[in-house]
PDB file of N, CA and C in Angstrom:
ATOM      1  N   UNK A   1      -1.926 -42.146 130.603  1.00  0.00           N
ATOM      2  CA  UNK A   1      -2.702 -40.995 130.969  1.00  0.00           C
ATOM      3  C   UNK A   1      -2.577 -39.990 129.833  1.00  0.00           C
ATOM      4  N   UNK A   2      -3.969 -39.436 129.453  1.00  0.00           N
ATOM      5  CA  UNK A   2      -3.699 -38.278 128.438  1.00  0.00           C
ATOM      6  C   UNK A   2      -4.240 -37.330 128.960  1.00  0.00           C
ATOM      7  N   UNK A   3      -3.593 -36.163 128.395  1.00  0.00           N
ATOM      8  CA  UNK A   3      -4.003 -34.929 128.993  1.00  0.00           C
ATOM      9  C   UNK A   3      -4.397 -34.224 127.575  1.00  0.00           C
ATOM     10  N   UNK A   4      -5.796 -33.459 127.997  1.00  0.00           N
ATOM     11  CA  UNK A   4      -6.163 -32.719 126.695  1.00  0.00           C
ATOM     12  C   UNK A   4      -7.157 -31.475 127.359  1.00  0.00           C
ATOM     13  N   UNK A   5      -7.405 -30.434 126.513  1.00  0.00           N
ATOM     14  CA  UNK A   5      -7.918 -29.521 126.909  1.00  0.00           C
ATOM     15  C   UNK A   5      -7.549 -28.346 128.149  1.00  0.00           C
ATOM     16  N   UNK A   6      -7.875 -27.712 128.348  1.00  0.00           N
ATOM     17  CA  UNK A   6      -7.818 -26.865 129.439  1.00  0.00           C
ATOM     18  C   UNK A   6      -6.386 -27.616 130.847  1.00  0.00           C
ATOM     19  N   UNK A   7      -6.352 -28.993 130.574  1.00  0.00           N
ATOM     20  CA  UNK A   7      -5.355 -29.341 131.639  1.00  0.00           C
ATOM     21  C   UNK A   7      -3.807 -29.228 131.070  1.00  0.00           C
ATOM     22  N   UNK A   8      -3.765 -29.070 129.546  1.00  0.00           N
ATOM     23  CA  UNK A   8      -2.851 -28.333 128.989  1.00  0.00           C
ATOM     24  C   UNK A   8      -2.142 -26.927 129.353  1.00  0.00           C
ATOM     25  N   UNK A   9      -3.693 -26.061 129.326  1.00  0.00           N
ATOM     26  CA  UNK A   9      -3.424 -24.556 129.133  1.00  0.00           C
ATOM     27  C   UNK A   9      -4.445 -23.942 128.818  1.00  0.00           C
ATOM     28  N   UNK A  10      -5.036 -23.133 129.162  1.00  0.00           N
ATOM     29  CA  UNK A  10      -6.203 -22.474 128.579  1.00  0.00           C
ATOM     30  C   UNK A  10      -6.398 -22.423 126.985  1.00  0.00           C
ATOM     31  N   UNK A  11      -7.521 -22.838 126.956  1.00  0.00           N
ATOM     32  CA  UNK A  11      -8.026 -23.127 125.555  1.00  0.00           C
ATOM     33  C   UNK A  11      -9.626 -22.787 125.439  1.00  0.00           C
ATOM     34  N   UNK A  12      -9.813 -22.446 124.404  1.00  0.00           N
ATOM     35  CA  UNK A  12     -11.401 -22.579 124.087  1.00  0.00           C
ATOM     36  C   UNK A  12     -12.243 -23.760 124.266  1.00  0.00           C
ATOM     37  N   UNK A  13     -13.458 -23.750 124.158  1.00  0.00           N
ATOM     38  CA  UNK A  13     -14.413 -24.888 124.196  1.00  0.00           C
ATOM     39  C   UNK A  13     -13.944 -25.804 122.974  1.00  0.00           C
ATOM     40  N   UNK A  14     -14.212 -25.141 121.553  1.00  0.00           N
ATOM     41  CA  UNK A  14     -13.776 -25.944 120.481  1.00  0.00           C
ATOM     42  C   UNK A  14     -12.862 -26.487 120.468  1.00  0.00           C
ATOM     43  N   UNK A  15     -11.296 -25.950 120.795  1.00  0.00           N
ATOM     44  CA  UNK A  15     -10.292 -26.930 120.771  1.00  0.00           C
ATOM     45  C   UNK A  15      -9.981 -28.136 122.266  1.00  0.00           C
ATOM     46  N   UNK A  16     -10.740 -27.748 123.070  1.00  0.00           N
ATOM     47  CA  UNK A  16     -10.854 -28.798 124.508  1.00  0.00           C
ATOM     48  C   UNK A  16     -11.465 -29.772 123.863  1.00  0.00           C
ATOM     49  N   UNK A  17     -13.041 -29.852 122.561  1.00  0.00           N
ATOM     50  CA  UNK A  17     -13.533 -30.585 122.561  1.00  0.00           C
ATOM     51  C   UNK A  17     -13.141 -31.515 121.942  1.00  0.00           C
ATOM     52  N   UNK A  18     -12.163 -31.065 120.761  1.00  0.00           N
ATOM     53  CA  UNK A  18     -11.224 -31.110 119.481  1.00  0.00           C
ATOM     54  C   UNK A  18      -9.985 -32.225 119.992  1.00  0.00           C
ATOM     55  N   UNK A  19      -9.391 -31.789 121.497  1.00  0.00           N
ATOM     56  CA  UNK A  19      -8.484 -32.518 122.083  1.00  0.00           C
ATOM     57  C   UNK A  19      -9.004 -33.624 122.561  1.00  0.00           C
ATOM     58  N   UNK A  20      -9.954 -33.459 122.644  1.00  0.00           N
ATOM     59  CA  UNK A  20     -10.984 -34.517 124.034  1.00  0.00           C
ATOM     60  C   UNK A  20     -10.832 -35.759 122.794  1.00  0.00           C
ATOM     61  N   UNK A  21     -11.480 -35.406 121.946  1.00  0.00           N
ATOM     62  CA  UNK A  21     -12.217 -36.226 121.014  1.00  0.00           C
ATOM     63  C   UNK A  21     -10.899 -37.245 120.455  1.00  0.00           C
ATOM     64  N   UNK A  22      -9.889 -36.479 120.380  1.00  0.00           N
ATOM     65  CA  UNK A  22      -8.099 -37.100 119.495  1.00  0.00           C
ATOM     66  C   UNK A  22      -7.727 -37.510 121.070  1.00  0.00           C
ATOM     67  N   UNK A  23      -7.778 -37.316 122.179  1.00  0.00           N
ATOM     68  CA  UNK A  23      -7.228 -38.345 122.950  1.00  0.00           C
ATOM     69  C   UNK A  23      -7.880 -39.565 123.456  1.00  0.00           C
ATOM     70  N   UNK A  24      -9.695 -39.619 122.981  1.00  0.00           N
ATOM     71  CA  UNK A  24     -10.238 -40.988 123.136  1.00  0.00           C
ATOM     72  C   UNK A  24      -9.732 -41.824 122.021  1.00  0.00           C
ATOM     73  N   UNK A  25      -9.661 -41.018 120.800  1.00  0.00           N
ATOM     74  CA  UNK A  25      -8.645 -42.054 119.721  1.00  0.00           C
ATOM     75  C   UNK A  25      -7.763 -42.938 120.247  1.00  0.00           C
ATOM     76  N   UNK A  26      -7.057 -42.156 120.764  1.00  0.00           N
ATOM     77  CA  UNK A  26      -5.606 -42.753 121.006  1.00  0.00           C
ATOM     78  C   UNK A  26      -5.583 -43.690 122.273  1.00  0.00           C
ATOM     79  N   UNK A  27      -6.490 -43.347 123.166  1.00  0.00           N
ATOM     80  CA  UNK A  27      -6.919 -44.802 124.134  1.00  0.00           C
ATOM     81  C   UNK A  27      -7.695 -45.992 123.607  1.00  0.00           C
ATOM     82  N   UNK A  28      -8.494 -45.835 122.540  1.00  0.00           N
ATOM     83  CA  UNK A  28      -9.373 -46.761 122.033  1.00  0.00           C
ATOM     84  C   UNK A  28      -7.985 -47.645 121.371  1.00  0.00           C
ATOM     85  N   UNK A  29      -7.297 -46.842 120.662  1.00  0.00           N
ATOM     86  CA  UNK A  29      -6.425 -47.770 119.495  1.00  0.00           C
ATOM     87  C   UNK A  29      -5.434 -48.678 121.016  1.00  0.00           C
ATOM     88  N   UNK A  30      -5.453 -47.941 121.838  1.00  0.00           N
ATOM     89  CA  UNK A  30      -4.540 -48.961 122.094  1.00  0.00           C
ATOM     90  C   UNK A  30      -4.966 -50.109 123.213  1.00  0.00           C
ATOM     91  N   UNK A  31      -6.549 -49.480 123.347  1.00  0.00           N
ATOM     92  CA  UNK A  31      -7.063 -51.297 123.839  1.00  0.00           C
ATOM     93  C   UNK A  31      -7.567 -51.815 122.855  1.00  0.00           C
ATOM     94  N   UNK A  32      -8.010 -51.316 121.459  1.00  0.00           N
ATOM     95  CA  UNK A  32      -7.944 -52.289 120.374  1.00  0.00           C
ATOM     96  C   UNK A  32      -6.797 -52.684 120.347  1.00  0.00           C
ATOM     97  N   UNK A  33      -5.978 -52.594 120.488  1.00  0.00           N
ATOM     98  CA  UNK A  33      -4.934 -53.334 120.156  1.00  0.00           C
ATOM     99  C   UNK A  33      -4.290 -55.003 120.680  1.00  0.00           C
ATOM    100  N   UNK A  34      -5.093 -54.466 121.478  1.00  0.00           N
ATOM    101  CA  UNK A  34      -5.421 -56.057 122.305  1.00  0.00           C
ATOM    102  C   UNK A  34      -4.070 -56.372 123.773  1.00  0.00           C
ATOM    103  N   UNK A  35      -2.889 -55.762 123.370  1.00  0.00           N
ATOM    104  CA  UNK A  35      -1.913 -56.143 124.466  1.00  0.00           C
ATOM    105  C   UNK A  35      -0.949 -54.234 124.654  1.00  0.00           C
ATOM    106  N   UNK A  36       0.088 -54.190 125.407  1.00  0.00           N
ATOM    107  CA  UNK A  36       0.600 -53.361 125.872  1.00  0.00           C
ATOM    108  C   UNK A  36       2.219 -53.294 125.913  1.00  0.00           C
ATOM    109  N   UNK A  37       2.915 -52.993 125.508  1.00  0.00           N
ATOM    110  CA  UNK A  37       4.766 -52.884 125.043  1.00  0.00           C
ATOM    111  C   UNK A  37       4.928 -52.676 126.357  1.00  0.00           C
ATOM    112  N   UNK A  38       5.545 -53.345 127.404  1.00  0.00           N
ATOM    113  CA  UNK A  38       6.320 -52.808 128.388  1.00  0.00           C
ATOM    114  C   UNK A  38       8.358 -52.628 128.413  1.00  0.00           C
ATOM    115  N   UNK A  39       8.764 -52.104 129.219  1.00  0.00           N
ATOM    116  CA  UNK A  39      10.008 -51.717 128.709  1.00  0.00           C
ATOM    117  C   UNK A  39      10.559 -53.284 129.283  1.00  0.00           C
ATOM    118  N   UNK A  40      11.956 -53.485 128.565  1.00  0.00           N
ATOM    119  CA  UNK A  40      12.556 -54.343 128.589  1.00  0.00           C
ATOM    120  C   UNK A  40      13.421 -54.653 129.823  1.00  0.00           C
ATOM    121  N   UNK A  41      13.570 -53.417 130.261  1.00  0.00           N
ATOM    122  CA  UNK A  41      14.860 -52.959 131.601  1.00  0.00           C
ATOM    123  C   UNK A  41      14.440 -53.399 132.923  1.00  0.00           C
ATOM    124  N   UNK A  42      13.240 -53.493 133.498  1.00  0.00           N
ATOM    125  CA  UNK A  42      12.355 -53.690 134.705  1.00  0.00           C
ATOM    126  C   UNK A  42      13.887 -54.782 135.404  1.00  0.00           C
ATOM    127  N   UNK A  43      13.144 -54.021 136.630  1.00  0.00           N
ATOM    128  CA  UNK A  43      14.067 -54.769 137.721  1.00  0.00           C
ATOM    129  C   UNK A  43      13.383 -56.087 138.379  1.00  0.00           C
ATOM    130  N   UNK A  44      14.363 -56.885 139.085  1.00  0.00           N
ATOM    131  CA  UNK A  44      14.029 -58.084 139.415  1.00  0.00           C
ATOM    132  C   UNK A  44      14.959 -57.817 141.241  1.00  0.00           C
ATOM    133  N   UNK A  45      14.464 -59.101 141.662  1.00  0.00           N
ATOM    134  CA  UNK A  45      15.118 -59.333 142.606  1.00  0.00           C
ATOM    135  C   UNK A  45      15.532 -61.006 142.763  1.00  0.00           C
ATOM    136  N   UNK A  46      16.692 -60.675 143.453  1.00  0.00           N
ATOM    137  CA  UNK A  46      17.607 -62.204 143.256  1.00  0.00           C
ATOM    138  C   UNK A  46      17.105 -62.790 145.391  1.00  0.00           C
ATOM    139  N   UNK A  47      16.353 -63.592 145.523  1.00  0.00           N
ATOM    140  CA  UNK A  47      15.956 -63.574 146.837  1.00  0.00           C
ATOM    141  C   UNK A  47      16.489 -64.364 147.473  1.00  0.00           C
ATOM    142  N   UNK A  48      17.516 -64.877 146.904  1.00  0.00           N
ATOM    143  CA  UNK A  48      18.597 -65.701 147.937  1.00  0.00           C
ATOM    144  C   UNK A  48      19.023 -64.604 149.091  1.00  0.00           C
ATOM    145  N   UNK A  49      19.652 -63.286 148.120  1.00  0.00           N
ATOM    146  CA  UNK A  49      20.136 -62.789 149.293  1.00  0.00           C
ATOM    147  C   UNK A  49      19.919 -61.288 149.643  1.00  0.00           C
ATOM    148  N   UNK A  50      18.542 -61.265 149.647  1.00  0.00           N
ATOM    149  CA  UNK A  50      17.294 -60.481 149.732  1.00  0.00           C
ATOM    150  C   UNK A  50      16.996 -60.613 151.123  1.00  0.00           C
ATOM    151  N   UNK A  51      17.227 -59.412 151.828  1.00  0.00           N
ATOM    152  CA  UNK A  51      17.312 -59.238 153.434  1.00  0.00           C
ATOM    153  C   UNK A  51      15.850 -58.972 154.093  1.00  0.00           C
ATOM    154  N   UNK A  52      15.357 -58.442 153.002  1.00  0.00           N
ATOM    155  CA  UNK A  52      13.744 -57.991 153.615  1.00  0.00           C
ATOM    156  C   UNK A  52      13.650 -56.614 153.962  1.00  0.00           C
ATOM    157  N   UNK A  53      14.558 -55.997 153.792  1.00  0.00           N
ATOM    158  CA  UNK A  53      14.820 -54.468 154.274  1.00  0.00           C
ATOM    159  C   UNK A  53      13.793 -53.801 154.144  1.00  0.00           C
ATOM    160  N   UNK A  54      13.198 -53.827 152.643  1.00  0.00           N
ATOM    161  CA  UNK A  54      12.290 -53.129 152.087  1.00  0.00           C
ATOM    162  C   UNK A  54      12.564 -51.167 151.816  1.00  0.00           C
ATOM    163  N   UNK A  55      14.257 -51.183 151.839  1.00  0.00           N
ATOM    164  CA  UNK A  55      14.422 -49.955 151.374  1.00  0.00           C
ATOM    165  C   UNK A  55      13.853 -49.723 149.427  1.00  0.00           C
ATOM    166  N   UNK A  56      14.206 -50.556 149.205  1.00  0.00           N
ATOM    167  CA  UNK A  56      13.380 -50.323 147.478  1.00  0.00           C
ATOM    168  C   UNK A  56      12.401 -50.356 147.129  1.00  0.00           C
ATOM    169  N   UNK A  57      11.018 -50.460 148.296  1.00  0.00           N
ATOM    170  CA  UNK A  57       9.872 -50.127 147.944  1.00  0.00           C
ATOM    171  C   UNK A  57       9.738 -48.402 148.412  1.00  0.00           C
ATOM    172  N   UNK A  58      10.244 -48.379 149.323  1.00  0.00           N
ATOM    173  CA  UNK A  58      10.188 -46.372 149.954  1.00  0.00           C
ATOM    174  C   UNK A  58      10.875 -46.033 148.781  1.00  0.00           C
ATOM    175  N   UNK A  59      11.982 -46.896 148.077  1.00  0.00           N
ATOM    176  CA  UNK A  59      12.260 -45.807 146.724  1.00  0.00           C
ATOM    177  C   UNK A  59      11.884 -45.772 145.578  1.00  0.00           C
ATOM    178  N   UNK A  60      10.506 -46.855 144.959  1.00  0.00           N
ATOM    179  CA  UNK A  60      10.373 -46.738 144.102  1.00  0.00           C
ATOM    180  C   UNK A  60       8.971 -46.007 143.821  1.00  0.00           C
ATOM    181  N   UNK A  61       9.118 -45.031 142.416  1.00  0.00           N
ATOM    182  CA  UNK A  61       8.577 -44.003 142.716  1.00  0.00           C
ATOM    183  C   UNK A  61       6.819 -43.921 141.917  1.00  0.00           C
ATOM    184  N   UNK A  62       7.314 -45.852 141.227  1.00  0.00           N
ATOM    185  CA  UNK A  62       5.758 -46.441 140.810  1.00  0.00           C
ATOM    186  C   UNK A  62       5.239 -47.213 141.284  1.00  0.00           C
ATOM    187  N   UNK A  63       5.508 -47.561 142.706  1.00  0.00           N
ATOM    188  CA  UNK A  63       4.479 -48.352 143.971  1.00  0.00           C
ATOM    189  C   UNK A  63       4.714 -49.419 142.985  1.00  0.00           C
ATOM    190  N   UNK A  64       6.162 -50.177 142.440  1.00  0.00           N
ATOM    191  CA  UNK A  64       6.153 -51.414 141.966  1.00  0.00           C
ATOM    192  C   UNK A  64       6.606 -52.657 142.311  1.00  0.00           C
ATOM    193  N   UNK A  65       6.676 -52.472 143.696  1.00  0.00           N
ATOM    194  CA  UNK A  65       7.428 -53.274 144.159  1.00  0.00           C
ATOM    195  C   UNK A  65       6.753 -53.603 145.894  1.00  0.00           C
ATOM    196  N   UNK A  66       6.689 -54.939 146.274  1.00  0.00           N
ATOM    197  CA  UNK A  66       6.082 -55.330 147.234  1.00  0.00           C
ATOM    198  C   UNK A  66       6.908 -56.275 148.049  1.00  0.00           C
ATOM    199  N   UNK A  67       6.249 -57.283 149.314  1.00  0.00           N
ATOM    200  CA  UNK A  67       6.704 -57.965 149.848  1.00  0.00           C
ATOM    201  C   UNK A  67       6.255 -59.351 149.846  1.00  0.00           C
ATOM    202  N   UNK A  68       6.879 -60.335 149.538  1.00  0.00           N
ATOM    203  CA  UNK A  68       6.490 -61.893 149.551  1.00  0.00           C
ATOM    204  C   UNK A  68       5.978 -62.356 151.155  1.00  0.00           C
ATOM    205  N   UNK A  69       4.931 -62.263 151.371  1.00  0.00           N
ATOM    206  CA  UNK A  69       4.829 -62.574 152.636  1.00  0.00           C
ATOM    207  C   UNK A  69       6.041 -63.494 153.769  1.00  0.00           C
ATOM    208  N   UNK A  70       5.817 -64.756 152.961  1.00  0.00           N
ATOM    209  CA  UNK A  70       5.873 -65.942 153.658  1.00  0.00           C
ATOM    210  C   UNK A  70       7.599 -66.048 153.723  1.00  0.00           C
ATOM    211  N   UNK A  71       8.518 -65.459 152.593  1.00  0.00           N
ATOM    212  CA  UNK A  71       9.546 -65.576 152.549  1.00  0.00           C
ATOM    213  C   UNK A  71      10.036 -64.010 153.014  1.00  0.00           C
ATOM    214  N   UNK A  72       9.563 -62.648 153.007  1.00  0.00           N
ATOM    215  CA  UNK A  72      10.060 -61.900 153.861  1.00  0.00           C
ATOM    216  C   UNK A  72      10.828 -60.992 152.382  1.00  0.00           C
ATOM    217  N   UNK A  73      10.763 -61.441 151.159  1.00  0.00           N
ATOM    218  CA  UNK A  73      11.672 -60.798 150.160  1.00  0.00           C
ATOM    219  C   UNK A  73      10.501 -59.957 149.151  1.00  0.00           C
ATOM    220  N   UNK A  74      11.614 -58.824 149.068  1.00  0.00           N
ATOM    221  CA  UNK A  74      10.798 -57.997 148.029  1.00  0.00           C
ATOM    222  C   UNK A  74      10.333 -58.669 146.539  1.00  0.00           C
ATOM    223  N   UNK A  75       9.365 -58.256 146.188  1.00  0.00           N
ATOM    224  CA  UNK A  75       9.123 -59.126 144.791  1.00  0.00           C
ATOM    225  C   UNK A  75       8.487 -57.501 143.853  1.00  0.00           C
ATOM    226  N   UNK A  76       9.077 -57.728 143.028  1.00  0.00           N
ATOM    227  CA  UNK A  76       8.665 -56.564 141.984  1.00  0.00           C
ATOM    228  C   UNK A  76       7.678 -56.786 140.875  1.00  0.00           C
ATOM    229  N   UNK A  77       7.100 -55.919 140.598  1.00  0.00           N
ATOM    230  CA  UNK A  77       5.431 -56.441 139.844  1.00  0.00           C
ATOM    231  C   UNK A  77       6.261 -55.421 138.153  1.00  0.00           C
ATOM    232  N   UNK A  78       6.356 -56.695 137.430  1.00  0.00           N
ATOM    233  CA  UNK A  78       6.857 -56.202 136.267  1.00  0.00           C
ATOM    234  C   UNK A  78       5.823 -55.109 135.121  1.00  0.00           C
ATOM    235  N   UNK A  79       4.814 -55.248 135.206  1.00  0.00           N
ATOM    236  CA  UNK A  79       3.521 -54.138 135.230  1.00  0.00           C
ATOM    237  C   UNK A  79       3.602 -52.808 135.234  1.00  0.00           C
ATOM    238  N   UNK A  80       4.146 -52.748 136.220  1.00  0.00           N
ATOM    239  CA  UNK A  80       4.394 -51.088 137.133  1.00  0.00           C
ATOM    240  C   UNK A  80       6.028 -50.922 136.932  1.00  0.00           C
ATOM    241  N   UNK A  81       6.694 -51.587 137.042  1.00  0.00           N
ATOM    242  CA  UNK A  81       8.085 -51.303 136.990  1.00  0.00           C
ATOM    243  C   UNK A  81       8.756 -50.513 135.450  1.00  0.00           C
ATOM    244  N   UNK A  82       8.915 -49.010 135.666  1.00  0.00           N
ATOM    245  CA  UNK A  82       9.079 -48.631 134.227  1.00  0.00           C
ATOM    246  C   UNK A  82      11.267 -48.675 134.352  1.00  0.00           C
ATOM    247  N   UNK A  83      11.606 -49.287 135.220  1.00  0.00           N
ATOM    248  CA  UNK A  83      12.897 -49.309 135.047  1.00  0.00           C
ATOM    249  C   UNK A  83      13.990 -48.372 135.160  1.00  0.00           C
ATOM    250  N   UNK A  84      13.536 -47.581 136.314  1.00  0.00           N
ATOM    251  CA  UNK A  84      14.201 -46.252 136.157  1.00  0.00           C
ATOM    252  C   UNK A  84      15.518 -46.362 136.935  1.00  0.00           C
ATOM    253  N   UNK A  85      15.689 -47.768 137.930  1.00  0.00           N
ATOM    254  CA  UNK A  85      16.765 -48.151 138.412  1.00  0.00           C
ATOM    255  C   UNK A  85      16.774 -47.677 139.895  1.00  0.00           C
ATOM    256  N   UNK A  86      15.799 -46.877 140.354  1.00  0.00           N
ATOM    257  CA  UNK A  86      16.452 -45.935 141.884  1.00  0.00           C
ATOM    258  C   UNK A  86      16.222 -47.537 142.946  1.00  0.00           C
ATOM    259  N   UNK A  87      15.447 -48.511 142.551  1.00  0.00           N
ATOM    260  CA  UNK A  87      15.360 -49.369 143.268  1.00  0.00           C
ATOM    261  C   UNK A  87      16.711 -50.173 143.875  1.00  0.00           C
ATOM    262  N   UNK A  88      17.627 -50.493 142.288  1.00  0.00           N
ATOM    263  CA  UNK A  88      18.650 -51.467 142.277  1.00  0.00           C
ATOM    264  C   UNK A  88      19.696 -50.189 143.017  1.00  0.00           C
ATOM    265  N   UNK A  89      19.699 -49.233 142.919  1.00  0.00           N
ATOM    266  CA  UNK A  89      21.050 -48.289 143.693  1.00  0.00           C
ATOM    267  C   UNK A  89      20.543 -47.832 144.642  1.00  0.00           C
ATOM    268  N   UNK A  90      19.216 -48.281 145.224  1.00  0.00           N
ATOM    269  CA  UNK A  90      19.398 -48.295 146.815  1.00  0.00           C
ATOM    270  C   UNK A  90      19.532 -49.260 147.645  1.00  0.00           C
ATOM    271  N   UNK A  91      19.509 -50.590 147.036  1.00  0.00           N
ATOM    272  CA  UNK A  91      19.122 -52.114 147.665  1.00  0.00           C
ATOM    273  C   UNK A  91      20.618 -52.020 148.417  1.00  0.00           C
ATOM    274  N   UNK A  92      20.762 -52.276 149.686  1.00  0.00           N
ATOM    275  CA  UNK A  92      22.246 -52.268 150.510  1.00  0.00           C
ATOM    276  C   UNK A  92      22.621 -53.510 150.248  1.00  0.00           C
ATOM    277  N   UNK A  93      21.719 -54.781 150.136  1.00  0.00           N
ATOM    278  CA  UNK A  93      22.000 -55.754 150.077  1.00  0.00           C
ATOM    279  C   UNK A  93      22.899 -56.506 148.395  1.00  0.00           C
ATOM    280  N   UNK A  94      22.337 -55.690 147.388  1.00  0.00           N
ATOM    281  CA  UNK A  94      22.608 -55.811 146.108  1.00  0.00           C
ATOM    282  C   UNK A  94      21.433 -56.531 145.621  1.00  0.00           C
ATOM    283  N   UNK A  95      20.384 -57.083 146.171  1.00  0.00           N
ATOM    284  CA  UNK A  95      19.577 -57.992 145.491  1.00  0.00           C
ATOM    285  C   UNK A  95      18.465 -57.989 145.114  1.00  0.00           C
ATOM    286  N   UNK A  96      18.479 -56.289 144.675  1.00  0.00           N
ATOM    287  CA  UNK A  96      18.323 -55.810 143.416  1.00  0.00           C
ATOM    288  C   UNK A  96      18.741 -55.695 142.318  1.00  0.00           C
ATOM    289  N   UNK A  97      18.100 -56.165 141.044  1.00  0.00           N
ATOM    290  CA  UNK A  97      19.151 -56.051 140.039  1.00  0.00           C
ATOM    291  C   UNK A  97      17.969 -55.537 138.678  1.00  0.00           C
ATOM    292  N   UNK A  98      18.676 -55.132 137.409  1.00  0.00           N
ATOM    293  CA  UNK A  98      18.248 -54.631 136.622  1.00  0.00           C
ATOM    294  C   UNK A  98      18.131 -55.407 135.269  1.00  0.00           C
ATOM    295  N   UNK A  99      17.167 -55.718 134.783  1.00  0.00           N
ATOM    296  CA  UNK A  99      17.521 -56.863 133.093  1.00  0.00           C
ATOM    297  C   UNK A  99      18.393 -55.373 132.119  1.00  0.00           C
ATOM    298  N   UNK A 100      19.157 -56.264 131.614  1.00  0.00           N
ATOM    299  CA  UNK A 100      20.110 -54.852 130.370  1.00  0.00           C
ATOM    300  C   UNK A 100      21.129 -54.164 131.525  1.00  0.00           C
ATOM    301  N   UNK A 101      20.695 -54.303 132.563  1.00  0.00           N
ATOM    302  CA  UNK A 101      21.735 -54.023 133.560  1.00  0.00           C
ATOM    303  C   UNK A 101      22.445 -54.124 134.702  1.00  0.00           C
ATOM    304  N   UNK A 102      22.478 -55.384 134.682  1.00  0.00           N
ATOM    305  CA  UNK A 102      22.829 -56.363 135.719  1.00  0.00           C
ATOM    306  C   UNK A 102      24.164 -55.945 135.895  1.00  0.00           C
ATOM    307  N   UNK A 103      24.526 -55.755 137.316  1.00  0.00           N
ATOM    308  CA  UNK A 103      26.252 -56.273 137.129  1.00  0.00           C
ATOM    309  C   UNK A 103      27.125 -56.631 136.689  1.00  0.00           C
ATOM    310  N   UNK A 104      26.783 -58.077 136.005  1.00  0.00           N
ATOM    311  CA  UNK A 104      27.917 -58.626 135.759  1.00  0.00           C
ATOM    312  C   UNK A 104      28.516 -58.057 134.165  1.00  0.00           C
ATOM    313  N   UNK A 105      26.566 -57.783 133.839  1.00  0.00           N
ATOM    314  CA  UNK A 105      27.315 -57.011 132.230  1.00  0.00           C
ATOM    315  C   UNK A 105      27.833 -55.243 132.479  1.00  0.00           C
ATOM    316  N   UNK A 106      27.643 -55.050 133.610  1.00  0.00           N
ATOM    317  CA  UNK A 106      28.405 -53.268 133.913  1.00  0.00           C
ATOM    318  C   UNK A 106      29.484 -54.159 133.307  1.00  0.00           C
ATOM    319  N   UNK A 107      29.919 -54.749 134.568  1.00  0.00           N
ATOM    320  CA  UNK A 107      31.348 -55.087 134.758  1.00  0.00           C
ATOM    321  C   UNK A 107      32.196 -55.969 133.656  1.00  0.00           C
ATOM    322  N   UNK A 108      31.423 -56.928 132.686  1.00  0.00           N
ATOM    323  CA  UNK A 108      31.919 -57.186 131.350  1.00  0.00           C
ATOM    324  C   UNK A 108      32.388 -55.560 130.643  1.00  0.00           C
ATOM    325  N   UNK A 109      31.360 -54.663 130.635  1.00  0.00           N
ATOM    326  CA  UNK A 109      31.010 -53.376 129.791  1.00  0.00           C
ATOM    327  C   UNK A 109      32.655 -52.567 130.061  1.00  0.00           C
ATOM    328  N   UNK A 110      33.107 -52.522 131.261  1.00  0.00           N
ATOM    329  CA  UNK A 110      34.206 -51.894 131.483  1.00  0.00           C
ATOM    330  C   UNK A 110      35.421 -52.774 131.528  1.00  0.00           C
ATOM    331  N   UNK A 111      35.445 -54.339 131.807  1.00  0.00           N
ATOM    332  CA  UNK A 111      36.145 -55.021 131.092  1.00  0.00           C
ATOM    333  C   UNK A 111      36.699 -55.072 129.639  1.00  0.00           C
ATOM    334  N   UNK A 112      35.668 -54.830 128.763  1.00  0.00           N
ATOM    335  CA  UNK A 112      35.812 -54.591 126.896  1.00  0.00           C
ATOM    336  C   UNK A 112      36.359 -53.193 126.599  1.00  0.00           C
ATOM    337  N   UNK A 113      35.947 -52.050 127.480  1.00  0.00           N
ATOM    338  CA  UNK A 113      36.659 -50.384 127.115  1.00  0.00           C
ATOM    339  C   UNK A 113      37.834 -50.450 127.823  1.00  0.00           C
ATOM    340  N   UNK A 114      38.474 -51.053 128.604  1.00  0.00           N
ATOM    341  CA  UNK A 114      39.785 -51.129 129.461  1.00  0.00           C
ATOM    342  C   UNK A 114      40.490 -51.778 128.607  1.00  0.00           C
ATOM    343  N   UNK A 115      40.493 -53.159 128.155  1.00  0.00           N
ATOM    344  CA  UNK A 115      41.301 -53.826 127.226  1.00  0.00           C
ATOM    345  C   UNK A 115      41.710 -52.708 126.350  1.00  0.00           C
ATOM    346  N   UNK A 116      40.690 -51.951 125.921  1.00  0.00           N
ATOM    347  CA  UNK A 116      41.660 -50.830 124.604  1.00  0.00           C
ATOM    348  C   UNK A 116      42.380 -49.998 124.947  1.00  0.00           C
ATOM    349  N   UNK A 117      42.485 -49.589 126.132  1.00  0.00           N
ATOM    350  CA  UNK A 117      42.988 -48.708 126.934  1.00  0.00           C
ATOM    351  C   UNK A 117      44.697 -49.233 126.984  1.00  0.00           C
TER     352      UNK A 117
END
């Protein structure tokens, strides 16, 4: 989403038109561009032991996350998911989890700063 002109701040005609014109740039270049960088972090869900609760869709705050019908488990749409985590620290069940921040590497992470300790 770009914002230009007057949804900034009050501005004149010339520089609204001025903004208008530099933020179709910057949408054109990036469907010329042909594809889209999404972040690396997006959450997943592990559905073995995925309860169906559906507390991590009421918390996530980019409608990225849904329900598998037939199996009853949340499934997250990697698209929409910008990784902000409120999903994986509300899941009661744990089966939510985070890529770059999974558990087991927290728990390596404070394993490696304790040894020096």
């Amino acid at each position: 989403m770009f914002l230009a002109g007057a949804c900034q701040g009050p501005k004149d005609i010339p520089d609204c038109v001025a903004q208008a014109g530099a933020a179709a740039a910057e949408a054109l270049a990036l469907i010329d561009r042909g594809y889209i960088e999404l972040e690396p972090n997006t959450a997943f869900v592990n559905e073995e032991i995925c309860s169906g609760c559906r507390t991590c869709m009421a918390m996530c705050p980019f409608s990225a996350i849904g329900v598998k019908a037939e199996e009853n488990v949340a499934e997250v749409n990697g698209a929409l998911c910008k990784g902000c985590g409120t999903c994986v620290a509300a899941c009661p069940s744990g089966a939510m989890q985070q890529n770059l921040f999974t558990d087991e590497e927290i728990f390596n992470e404070i394993k490696g700063v304790m040894s020096y300790v």
